[in-house]
Protein backbone atom coordinates (compact mmCIF):
# COMPACT_ATOMS: atom_id res chain seq x y z
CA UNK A 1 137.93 119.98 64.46
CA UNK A 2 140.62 118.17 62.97
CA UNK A 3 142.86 119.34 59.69
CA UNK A 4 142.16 118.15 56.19
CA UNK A 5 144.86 115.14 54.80
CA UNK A 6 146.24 116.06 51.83
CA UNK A 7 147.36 112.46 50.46
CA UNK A 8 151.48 113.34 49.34
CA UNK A 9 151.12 113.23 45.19
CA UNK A 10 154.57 113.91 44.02
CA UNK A 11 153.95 113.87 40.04
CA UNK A 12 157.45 113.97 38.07
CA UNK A 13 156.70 116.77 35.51
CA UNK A 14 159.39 116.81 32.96
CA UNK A 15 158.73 120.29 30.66
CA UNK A 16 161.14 122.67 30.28
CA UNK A 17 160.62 126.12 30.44
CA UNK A 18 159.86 126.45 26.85
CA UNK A 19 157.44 124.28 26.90
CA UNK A 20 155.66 125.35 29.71
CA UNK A 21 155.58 128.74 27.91
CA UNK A 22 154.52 127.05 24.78
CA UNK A 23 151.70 125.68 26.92
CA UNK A 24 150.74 128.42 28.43
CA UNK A 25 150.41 130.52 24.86
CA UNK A 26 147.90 127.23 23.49
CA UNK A 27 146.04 127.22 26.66
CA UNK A 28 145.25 131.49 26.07
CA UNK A 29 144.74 131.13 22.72
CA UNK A 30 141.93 127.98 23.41
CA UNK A 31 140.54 130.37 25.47
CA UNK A 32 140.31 132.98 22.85
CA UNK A 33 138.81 130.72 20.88
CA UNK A 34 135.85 130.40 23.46
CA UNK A 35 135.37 133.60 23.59
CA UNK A 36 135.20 133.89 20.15
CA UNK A 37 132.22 131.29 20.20
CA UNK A 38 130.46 132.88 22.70
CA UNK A 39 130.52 135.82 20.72
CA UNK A 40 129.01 134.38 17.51
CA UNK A 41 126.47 132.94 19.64
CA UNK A 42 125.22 135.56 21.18
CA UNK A 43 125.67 137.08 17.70
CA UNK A 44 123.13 134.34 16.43
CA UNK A 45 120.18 134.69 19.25
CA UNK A 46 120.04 139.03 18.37
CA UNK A 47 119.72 137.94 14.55
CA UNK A 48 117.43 134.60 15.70
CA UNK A 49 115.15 137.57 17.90
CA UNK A 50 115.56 140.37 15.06
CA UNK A 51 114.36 137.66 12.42
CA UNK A 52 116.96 137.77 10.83
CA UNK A 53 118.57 134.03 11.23
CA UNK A 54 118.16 131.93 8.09
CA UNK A 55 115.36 129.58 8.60
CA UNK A 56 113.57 131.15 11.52
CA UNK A 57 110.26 132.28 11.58
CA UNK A 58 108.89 134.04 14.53
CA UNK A 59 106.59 136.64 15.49
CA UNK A 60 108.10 140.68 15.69
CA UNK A 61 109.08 141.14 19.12
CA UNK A 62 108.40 143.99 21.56
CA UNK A 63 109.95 146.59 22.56
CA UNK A 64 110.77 144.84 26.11
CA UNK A 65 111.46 141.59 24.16
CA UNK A 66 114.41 143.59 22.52
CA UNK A 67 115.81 145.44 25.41
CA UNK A 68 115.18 142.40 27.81
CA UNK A 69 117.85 140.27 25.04
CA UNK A 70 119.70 143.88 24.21
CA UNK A 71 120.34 143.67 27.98
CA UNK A 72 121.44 139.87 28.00
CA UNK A 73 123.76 140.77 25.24
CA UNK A 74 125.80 143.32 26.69
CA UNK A 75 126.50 141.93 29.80
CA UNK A 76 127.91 138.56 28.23
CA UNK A 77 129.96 141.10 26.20
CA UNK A 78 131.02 142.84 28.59
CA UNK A 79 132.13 139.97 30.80
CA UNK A 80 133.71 138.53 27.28
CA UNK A 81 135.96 142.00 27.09
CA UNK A 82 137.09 141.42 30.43
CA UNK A 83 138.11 138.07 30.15
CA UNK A 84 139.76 139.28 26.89
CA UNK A 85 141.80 141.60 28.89
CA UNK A 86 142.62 139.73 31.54
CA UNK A 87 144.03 137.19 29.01
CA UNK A 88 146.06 139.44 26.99
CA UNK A 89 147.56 140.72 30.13
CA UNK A 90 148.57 137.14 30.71
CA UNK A 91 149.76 136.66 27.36
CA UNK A 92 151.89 139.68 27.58
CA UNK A 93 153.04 138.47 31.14
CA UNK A 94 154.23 135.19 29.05
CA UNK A 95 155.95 137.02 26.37
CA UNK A 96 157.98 138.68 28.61
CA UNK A 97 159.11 135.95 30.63
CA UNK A 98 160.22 133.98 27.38
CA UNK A 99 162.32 136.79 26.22
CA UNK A 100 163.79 137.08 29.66
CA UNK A 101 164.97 133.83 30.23
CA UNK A 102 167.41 134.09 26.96
């Protein structure tokens, strides 16, 4: 079996360290910002299933309806807080590499 070739890509990347922090701190917060959607959507589909979303008109729902969506719900929440985390651990990371470098 032979070994993969890796074609040699030398890009010339010209940031300084600044901006690669400055970067860094826009790509977190666009990911916030997905988050944030995600959120609201999942926000919308408990008040779409509730009957509670302007313009929708649906039937009550059952009791397994509502736990089945409850359920759906909290994990994407759940997995949303963890991403959270994991991103303001980065953040933090960041912060303290831009005040070390003085």
């Amino acid at each position: 079996m032979s070994q993969a070739n890796i074609p040699n890509i030398t890009p010339t990347i010209t940031l300084t360290r600044e901006e690669a922090i400055t970067l860094i701190i826009a790509s977190i917060a666009m990911e916030e910002l997905g988050l944030s959607h995600i959120l609201n959507a999942e926000g919308e589909k408990l008040q779409y299933v509730l009957g509670t979303l302007p313009g929708a008109s649906l039937p009550p729902p059952t009791i397994g309806e509502l736990l089945a969506v409850n359920e759906s719900i909290r994990k994407t929440v759940r997995a949303a807080v963890k991403k959270s985390w994991i991103l303001t651990n980065k953040l933090q990371s960041v912060l303290c590499a831009s005040n070390s470098s003085g």
